[in-house]
N, C-alpha and C. Protein backbone atom coordinates (compact mmCIF):
# COMPACT_ATOMS: atom_id res chain seq x y z
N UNK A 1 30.07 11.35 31.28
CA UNK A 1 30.12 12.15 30.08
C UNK A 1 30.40 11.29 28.85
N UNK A 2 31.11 10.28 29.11
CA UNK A 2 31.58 9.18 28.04
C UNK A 2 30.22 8.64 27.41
N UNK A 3 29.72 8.43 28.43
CA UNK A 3 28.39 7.32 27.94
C UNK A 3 27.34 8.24 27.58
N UNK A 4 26.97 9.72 27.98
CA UNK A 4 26.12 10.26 27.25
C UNK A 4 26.45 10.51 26.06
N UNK A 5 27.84 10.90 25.58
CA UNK A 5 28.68 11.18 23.63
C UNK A 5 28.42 9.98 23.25
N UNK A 6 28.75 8.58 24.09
CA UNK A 6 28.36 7.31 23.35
C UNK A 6 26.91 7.28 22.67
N UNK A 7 25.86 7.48 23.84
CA UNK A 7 24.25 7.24 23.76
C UNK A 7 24.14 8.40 22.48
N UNK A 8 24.80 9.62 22.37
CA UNK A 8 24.28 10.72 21.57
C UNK A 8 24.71 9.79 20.04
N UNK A 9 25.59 9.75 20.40
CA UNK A 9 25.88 9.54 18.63
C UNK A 9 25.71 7.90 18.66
N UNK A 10 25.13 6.87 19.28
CA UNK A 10 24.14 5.61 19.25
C UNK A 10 22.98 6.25 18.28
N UNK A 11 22.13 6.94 19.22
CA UNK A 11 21.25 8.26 18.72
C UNK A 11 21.27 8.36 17.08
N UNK A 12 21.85 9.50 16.93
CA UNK A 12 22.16 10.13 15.57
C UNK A 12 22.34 8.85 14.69
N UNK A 13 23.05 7.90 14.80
CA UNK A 13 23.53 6.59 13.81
C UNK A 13 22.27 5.91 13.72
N UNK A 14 21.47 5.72 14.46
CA UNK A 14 19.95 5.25 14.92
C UNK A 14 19.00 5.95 13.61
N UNK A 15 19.21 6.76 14.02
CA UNK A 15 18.42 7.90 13.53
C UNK A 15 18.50 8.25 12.12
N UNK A 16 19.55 8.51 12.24
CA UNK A 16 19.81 8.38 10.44
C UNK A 16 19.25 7.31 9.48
N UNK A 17 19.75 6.52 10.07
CA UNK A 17 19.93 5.00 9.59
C UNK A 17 18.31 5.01 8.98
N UNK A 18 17.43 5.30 10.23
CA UNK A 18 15.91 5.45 10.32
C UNK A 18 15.13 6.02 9.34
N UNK A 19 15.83 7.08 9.21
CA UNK A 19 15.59 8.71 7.99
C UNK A 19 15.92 7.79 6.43
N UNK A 20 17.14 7.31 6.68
CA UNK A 20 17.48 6.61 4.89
C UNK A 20 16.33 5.85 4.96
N UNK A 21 16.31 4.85 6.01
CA UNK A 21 15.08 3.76 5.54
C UNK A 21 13.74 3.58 5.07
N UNK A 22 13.28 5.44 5.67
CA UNK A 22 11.85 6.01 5.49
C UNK A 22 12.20 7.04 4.14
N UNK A 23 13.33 7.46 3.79
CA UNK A 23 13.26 8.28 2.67
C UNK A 23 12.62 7.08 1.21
N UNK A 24 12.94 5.90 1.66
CA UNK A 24 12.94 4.98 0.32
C UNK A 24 11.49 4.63 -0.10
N UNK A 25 10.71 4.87 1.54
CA UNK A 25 9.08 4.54 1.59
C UNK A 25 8.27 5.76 0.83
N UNK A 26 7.08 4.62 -0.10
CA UNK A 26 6.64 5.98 -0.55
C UNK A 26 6.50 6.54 -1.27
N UNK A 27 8.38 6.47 -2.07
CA UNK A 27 9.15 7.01 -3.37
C UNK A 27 8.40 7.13 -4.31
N UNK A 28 7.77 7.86 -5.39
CA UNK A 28 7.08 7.58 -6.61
C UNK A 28 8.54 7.80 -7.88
N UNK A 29 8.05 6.93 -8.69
CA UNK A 29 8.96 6.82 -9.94
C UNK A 29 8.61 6.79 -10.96
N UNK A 30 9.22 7.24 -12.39
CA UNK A 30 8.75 7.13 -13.63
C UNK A 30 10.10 6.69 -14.63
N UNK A 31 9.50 5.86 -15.54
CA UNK A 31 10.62 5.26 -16.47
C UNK A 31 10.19 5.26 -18.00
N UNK A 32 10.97 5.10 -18.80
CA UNK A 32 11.10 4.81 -20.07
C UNK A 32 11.83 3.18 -20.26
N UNK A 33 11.21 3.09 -21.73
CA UNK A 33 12.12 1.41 -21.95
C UNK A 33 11.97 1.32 -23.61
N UNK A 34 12.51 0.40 -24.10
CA UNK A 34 13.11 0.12 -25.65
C UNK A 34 12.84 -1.32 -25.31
N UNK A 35 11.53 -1.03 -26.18
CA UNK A 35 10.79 -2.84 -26.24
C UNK A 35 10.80 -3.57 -27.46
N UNK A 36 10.87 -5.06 -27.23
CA UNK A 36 11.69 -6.18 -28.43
C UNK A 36 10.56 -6.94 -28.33
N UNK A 37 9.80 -7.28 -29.28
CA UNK A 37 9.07 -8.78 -29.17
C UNK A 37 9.01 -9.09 -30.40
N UNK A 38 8.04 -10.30 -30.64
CA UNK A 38 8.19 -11.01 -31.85
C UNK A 38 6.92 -11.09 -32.50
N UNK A 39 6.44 -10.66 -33.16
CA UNK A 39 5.61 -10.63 -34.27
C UNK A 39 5.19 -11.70 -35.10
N UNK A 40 4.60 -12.12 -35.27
CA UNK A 40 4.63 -13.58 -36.09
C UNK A 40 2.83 -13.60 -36.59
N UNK A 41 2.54 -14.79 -38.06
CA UNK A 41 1.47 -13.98 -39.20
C UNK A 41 1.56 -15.93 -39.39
N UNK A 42 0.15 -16.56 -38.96
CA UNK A 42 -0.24 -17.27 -39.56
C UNK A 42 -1.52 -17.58 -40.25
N UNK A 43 -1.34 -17.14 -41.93
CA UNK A 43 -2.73 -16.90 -42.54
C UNK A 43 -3.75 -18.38 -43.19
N UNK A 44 -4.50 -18.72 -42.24
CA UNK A 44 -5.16 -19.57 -43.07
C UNK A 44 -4.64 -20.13 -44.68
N UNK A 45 -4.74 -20.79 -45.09
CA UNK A 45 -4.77 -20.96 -46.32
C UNK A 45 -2.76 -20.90 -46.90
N UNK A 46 -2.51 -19.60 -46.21
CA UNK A 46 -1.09 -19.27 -46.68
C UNK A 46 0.20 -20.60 -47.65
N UNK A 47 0.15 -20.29 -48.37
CA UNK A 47 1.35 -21.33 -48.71
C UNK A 47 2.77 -20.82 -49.39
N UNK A 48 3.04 -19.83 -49.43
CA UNK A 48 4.09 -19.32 -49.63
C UNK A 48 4.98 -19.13 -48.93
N UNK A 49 6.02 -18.69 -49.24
CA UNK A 49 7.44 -18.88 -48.37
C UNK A 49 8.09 -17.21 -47.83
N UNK A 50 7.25 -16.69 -47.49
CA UNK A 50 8.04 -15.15 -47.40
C UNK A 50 8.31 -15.65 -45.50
N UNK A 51 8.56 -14.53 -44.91
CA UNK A 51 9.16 -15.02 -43.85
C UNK A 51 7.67 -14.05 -42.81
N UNK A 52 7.31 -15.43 -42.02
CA UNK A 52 6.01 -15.21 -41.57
C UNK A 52 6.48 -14.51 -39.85
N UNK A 53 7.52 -14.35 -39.03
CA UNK A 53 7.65 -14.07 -38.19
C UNK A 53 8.77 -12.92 -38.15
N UNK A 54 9.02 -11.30 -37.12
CA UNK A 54 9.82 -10.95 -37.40
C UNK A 54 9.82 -10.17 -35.85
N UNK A 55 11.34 -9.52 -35.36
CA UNK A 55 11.81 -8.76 -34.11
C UNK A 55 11.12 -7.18 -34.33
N UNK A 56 10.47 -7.04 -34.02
CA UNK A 56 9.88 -5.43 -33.74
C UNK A 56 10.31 -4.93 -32.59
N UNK A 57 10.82 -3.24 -32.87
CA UNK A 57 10.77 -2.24 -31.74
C UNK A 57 9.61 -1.51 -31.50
N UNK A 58 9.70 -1.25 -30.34
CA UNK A 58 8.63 -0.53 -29.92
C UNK A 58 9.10 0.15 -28.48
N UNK A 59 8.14 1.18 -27.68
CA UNK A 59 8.42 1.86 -26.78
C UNK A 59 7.83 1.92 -25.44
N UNK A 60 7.84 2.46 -24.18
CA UNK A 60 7.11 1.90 -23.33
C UNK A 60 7.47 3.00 -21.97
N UNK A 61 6.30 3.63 -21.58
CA UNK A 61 6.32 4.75 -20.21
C UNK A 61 5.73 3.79 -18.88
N UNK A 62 6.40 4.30 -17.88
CA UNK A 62 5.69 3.46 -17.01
C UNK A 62 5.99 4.46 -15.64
N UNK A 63 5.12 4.37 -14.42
CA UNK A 63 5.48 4.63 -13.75
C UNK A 63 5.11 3.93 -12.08
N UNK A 64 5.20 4.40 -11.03
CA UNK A 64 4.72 3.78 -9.88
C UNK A 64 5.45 4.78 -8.81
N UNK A 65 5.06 3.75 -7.63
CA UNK A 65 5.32 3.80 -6.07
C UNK A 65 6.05 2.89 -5.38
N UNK A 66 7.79 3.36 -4.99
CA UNK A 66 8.10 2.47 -4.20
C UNK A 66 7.82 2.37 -2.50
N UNK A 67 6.50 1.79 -2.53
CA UNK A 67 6.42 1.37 -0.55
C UNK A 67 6.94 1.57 0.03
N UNK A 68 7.79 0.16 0.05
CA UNK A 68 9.24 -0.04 1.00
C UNK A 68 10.62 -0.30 0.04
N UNK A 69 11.50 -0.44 0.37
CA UNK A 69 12.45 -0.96 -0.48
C UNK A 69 12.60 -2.28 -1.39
N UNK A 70 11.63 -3.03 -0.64
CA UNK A 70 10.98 -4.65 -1.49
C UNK A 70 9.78 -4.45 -2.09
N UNK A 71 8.43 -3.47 -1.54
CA UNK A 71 7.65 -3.56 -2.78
C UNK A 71 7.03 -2.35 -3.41
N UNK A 72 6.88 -2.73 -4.58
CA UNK A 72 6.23 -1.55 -5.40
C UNK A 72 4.94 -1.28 -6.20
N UNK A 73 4.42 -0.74 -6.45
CA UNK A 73 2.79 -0.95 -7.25
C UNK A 73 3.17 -0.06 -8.80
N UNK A 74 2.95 -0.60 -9.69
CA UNK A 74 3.33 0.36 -11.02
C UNK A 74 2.44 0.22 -12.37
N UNK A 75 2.48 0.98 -12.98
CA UNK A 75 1.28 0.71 -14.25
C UNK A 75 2.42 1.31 -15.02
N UNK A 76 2.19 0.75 -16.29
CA UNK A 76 2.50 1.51 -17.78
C UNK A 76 2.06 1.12 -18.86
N UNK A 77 2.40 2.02 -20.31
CA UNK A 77 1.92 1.66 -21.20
C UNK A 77 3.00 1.38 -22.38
N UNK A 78 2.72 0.16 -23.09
CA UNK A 78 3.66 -0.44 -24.13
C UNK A 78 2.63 -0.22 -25.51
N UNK A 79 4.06 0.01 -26.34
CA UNK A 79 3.71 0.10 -27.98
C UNK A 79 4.15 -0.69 -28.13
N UNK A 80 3.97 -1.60 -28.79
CA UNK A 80 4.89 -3.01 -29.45
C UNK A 80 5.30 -2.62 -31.15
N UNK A 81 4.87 -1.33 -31.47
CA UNK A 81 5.24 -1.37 -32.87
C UNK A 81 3.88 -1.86 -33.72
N UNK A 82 4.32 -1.40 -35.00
CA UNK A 82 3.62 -1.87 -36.29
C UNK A 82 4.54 -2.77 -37.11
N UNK A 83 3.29 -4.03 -37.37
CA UNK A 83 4.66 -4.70 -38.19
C UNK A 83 3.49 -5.56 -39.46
N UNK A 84 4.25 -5.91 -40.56
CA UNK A 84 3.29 -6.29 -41.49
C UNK A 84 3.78 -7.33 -42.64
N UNK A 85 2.95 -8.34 -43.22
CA UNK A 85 3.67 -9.25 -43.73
C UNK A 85 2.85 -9.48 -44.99
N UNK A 86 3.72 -9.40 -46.12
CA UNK A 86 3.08 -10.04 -47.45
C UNK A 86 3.23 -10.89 -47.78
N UNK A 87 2.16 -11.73 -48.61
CA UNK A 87 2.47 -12.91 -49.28
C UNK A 87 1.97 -13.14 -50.43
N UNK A 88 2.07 -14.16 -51.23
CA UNK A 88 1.74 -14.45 -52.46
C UNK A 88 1.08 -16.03 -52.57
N UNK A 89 -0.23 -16.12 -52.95
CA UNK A 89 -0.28 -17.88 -53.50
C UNK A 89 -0.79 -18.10 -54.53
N UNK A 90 -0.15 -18.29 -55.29
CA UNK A 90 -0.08 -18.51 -56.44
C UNK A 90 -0.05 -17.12 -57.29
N UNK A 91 -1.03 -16.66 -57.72
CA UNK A 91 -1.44 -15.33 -58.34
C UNK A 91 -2.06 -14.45 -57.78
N UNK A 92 -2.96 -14.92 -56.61
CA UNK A 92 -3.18 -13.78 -55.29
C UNK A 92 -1.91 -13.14 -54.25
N UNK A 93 -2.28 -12.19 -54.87
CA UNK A 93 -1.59 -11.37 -53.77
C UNK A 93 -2.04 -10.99 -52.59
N UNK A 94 -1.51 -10.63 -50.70
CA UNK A 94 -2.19 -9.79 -49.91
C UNK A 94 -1.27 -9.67 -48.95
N UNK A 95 -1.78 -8.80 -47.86
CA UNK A 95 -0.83 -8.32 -47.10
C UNK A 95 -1.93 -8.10 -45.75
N UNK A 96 -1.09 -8.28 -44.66
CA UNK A 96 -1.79 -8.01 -43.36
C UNK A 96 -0.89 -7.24 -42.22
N UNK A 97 -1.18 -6.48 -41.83
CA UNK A 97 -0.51 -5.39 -40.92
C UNK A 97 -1.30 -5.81 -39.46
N UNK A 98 -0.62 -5.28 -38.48
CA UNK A 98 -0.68 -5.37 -36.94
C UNK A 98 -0.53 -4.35 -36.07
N UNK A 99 -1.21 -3.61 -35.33
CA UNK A 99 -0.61 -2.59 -34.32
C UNK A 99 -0.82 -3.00 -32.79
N UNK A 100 -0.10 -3.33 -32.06
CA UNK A 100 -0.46 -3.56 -30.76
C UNK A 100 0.11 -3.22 -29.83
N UNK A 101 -0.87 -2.35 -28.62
CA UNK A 101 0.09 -2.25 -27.49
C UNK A 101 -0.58 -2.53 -26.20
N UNK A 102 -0.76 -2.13 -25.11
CA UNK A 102 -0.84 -2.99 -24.21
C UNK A 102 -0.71 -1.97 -22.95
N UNK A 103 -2.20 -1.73 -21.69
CA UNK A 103 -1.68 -1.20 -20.80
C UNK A 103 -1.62 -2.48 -19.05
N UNK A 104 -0.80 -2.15 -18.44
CA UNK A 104 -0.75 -3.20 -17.32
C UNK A 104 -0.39 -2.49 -15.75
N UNK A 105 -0.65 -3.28 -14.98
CA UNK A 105 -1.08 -2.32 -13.71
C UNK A 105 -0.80 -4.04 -12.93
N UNK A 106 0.68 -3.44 -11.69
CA UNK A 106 1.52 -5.04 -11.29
C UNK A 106 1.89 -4.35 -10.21
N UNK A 107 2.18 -5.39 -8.78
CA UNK A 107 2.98 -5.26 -7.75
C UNK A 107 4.52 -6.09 -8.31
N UNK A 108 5.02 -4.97 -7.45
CA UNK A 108 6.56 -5.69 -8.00
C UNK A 108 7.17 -5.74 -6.08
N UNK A 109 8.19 -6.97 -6.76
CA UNK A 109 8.78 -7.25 -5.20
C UNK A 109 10.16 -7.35 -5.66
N UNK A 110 11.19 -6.70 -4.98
CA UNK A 110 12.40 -6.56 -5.52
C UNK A 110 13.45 -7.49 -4.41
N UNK A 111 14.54 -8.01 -4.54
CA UNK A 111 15.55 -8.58 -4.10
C UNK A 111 16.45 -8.22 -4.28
N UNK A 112 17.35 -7.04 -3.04
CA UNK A 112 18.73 -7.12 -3.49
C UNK A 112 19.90 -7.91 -3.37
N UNK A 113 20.62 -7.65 -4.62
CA UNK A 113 21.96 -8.65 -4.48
C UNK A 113 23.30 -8.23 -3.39
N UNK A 114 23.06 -6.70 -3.58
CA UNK A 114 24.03 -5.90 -3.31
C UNK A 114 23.41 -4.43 -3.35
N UNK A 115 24.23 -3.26 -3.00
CA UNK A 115 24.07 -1.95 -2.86
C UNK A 115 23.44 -1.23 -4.01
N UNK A 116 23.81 -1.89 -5.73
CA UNK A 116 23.64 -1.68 -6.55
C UNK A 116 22.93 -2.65 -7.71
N UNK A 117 22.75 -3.63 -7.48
CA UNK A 117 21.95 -4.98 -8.08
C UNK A 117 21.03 -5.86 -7.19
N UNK A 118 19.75 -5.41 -8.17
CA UNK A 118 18.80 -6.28 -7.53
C UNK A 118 17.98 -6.94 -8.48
N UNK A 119 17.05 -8.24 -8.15
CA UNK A 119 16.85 -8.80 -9.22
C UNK A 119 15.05 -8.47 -8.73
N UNK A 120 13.58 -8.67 -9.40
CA UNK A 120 12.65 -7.88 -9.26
C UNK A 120 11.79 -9.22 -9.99
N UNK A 121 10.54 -9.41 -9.68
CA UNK A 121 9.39 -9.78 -10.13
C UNK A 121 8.22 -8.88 -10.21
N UNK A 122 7.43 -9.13 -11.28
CA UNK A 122 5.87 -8.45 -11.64
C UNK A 122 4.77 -9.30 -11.25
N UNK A 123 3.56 -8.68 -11.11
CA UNK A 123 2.92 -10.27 -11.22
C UNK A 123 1.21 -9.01 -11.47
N UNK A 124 0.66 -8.95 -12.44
CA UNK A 124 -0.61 -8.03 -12.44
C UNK A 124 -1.40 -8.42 -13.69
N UNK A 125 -2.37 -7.44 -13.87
CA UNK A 125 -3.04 -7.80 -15.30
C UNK A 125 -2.64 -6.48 -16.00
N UNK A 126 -2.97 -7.39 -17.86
CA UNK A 126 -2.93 -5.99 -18.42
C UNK A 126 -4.16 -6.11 -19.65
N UNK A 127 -4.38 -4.88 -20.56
CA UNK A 127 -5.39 -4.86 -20.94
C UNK A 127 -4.64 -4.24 -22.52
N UNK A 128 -4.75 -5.85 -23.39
CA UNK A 128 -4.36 -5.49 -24.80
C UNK A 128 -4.88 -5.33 -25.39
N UNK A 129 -4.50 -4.53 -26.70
CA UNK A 129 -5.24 -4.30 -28.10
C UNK A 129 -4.53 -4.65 -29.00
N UNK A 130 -5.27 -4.56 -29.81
CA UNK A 130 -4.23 -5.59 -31.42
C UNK A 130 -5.23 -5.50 -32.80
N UNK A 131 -4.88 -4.22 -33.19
CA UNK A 131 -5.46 -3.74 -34.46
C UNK A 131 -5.30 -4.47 -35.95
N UNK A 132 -5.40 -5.50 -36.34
CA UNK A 132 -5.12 -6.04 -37.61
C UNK A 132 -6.31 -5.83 -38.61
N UNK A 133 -5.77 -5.62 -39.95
CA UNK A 133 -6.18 -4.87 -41.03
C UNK A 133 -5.34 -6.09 -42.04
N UNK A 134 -6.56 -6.60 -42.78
CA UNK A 134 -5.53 -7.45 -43.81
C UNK A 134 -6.39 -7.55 -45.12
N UNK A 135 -5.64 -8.14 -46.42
CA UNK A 135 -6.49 -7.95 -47.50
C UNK A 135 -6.08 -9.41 -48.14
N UNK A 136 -7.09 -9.85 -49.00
CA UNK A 136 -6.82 -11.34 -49.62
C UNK A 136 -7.29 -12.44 -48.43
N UNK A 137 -6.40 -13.09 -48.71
CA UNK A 137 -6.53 -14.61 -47.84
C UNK A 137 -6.49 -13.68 -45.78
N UNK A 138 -5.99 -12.70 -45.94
CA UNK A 138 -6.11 -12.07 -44.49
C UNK A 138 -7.53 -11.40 -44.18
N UNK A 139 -8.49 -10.87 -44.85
CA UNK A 139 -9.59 -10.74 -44.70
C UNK A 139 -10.69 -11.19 -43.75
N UNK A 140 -9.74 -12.71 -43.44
CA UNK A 140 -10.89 -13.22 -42.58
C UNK A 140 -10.55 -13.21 -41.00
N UNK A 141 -8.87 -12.42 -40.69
CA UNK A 141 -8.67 -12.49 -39.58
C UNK A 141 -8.12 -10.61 -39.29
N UNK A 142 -9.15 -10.00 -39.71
CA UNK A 142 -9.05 -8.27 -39.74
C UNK A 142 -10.16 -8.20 -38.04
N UNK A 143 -9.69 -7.03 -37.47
CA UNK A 143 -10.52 -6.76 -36.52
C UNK A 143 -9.48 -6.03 -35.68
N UNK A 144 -10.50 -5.39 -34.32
CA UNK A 144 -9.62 -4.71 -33.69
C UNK A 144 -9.74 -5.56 -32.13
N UNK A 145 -9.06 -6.53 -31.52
CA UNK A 145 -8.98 -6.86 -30.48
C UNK A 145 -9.00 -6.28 -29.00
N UNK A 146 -9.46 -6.94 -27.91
CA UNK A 146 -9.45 -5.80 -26.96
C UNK A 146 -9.52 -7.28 -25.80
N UNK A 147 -8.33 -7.51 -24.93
CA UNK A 147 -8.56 -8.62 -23.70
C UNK A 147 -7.95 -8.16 -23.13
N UNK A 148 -8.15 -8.80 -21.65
CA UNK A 148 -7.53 -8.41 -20.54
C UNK A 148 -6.61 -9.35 -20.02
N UNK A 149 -5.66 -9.64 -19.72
CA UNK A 149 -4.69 -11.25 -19.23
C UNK A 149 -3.74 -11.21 -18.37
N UNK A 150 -3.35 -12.01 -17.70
CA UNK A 150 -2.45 -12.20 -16.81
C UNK A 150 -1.06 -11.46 -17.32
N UNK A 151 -0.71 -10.17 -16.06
CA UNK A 151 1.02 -9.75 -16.74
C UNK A 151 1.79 -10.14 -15.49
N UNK A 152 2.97 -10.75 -16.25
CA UNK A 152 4.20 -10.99 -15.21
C UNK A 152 5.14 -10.70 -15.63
N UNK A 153 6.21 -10.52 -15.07
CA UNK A 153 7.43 -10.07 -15.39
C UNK A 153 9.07 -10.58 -14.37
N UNK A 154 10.29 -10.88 -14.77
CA UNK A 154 11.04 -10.82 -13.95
C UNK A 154 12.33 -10.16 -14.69
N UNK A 155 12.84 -9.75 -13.88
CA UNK A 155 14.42 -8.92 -14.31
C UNK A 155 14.82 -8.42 -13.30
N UNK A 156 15.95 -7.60 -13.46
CA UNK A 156 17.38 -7.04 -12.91
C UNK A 156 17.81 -5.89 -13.08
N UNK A 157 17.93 -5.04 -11.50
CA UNK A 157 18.00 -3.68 -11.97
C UNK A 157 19.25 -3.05 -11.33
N UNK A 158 20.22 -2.44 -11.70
CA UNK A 158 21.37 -1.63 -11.49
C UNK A 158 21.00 -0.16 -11.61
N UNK A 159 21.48 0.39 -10.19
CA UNK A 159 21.13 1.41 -9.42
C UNK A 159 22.42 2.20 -9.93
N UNK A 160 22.48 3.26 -10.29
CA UNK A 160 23.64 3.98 -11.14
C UNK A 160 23.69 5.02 -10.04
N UNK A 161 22.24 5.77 -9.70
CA UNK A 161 23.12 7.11 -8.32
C UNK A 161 21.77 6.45 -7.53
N UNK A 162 21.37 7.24 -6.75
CA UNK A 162 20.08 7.81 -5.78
C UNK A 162 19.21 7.94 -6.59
N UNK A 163 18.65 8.52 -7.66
CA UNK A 163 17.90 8.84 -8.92
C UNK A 163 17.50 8.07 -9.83
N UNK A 164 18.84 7.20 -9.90
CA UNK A 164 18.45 6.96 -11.73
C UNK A 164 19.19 5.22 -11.34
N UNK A 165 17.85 4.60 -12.09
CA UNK A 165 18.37 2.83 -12.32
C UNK A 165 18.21 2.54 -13.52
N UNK A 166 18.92 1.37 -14.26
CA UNK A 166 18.58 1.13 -15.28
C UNK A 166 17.86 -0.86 -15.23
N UNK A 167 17.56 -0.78 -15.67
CA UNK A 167 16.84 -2.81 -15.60
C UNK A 167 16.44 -3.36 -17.06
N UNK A 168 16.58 -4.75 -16.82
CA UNK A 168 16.32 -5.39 -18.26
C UNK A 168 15.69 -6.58 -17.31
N UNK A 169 14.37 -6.43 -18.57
CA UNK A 169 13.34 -7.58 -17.98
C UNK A 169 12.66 -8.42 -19.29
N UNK A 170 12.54 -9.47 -18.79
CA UNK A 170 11.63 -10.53 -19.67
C UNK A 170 9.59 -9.78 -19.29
N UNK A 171 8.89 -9.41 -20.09
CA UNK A 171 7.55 -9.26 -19.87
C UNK A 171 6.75 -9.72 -20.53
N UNK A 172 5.30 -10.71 -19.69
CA UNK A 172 5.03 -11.70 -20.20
C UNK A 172 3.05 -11.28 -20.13
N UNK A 173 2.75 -10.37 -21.66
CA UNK A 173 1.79 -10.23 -21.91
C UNK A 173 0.58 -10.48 -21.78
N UNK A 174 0.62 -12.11 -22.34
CA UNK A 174 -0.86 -12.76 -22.44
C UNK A 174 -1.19 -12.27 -23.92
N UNK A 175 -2.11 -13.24 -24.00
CA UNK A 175 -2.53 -13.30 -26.06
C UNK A 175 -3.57 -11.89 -26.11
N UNK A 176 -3.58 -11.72 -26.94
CA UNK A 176 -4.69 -11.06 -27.77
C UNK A 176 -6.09 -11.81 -28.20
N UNK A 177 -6.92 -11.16 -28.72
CA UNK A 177 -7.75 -12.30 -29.05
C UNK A 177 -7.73 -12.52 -30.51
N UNK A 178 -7.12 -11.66 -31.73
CA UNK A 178 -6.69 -11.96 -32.96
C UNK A 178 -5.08 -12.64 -32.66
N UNK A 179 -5.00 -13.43 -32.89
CA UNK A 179 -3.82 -14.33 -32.64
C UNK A 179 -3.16 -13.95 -33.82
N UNK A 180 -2.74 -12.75 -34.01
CA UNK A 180 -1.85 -12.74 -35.36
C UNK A 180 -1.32 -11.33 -35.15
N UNK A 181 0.29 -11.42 -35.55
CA UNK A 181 1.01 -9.95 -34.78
C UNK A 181 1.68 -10.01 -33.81
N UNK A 182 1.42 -9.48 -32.47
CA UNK A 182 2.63 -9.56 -31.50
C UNK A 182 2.80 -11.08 -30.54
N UNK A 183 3.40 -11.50 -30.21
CA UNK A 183 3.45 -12.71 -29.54
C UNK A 183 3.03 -12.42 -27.76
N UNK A 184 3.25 -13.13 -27.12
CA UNK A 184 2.88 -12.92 -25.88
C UNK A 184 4.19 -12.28 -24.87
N UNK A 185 5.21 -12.73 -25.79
CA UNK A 185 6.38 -11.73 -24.14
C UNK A 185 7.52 -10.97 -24.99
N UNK A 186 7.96 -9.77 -24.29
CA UNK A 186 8.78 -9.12 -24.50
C UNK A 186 10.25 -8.76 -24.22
N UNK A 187 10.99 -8.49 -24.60
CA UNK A 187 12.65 -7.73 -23.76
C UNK A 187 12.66 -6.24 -23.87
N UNK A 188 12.51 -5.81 -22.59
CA UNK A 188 12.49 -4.35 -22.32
C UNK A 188 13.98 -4.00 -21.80
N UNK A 189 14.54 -3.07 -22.03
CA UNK A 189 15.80 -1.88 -21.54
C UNK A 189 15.24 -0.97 -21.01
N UNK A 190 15.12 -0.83 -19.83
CA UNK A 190 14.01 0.56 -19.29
C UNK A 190 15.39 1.19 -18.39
N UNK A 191 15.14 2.50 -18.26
CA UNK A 191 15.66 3.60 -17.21
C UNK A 191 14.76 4.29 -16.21
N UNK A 192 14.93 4.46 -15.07
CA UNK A 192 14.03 4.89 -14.09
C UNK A 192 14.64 6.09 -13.87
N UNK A 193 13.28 6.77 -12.88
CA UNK A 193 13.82 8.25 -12.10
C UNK A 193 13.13 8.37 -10.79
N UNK A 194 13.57 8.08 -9.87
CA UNK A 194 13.17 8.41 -8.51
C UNK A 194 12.85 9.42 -8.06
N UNK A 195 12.35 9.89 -8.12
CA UNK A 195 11.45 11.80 -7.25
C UNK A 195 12.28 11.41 -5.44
C-alpha cells in the first residue's frame, strides 16, 4: 500500500510537472514598448552649426508565439517618431523632416537566469521606410525609402506574474536607403501579455 501512495503521487508530481511544461508550449503573446533612437541629418553642402543629431520617441506593438520555453517566433511594428532639423548657410535657409518606422519578423531564443530573469536574443529581417521631405540644400536627399535588412536584437526580461513580463532590449535595424533621420539601432521598454 506504501509503494502504490508512493507511485500515485510519483504520478501526480510527474504529471504536473508535465502539464506546467506543456502549458508554456505554444503560448501566443502580445506587447507594447517606448522606443529611443537617434536621429541624425547630414546635408550635403551644410555648414552651419545647429545641432545635426537628436534622441526621438517613438512606439512599438509586437506580438508572437512562445514554442517552448527557449524559443519564440514574433513580428512587430515600430514608429521611430518624426524628427526634423533646420539650418541656415549663410542667407539660405531650409529644413528637412524624417518619418520612419519599420516592420520585422525574428526567432527569439531566451535564457533563463532564474524563475524571474532571463536574458533573450532576436535574429530576423525587417522591412523599413523612411519618408524624408526637405527644402533648400535638402532637396536633393527628399524621397520615400523602402529596404529590407538584417534585424537583431538582445535584452532582458523580468517576469512580474504568469501574464505579464516586462524587458529592455538593444534593437538593431539596418539602414534605410535615404541615410538621413533614424540611425540603425534602438532602446525599447516593452511589456508583454501571455494568453
Amino acid at each position: 500500500m506504501k509503494k502504490t501512495i508512493l507511485a500515485l503521487l510519483a504520478s501526480t508530481t510527474a504529471f504536473g510537472a508535465l502539464s506546467t511544461a506543456h502549458a508554456a508550449d505554444n503560448t501566443p503573446y502580445v506587447g507594447i514598448g517606448a522606443v529611443s533612437s537617434e536621429h541624425r541629418y547630414n546635408i550635403p553642402g551644410d555648414t552651419s552649426s545647429g545641432d545635426r543629431k537628436s534622441n526621438e520617441w517613438g512606439g512599438k506593438i509586437f506580438g508572437g508565439v512562445q514554442i517552448n520555453p527557449t524559443w519564440a517566433v514574433e513580428a512587430g511594428y515600430t514608429d521611430f517618431g518624426k524628427s526634423d532639423y533646420a539650418y541656415t548657410v549663410g542667407s539660405a535657409t531650409g529644413r528637412v523632416e524624417s518619418d520612419a518606422k519599420s516592420f520585422y519578423l525574428a526567432g527569439k531564443g531566451s535564457y533563463p537566469v532564474n524563475d524571474q530573469f532571463s536574458l533573450f536574443g532576436k535574429l530576423g529581417v525587417a522591412h523599413n521606410k523612411n519618408d524624408v521631405s526637405g527644402t533648400g540644400l535638402a532637396s536633393a536627399v527628399r524621397g520615400d525609402s523602402s529596404r529590407n535588412a538584417l534585424y537583431a536584437a538582445v535584452g532582458a526580461e523580468y517576469t512580474v506574474n504568469q501574464k505579464v513580463s516586462l524587458s529592455l532590449e538593444y534593437e538593431h535595424y539596418g539602414k534605410n536607403d535615404i541615410d538621413v533621420g533614424r540611425r540603425k539601432g534602438a532602446v525599447t521598454l516593452g511589456a508583454n501579455y501571455n494568453f
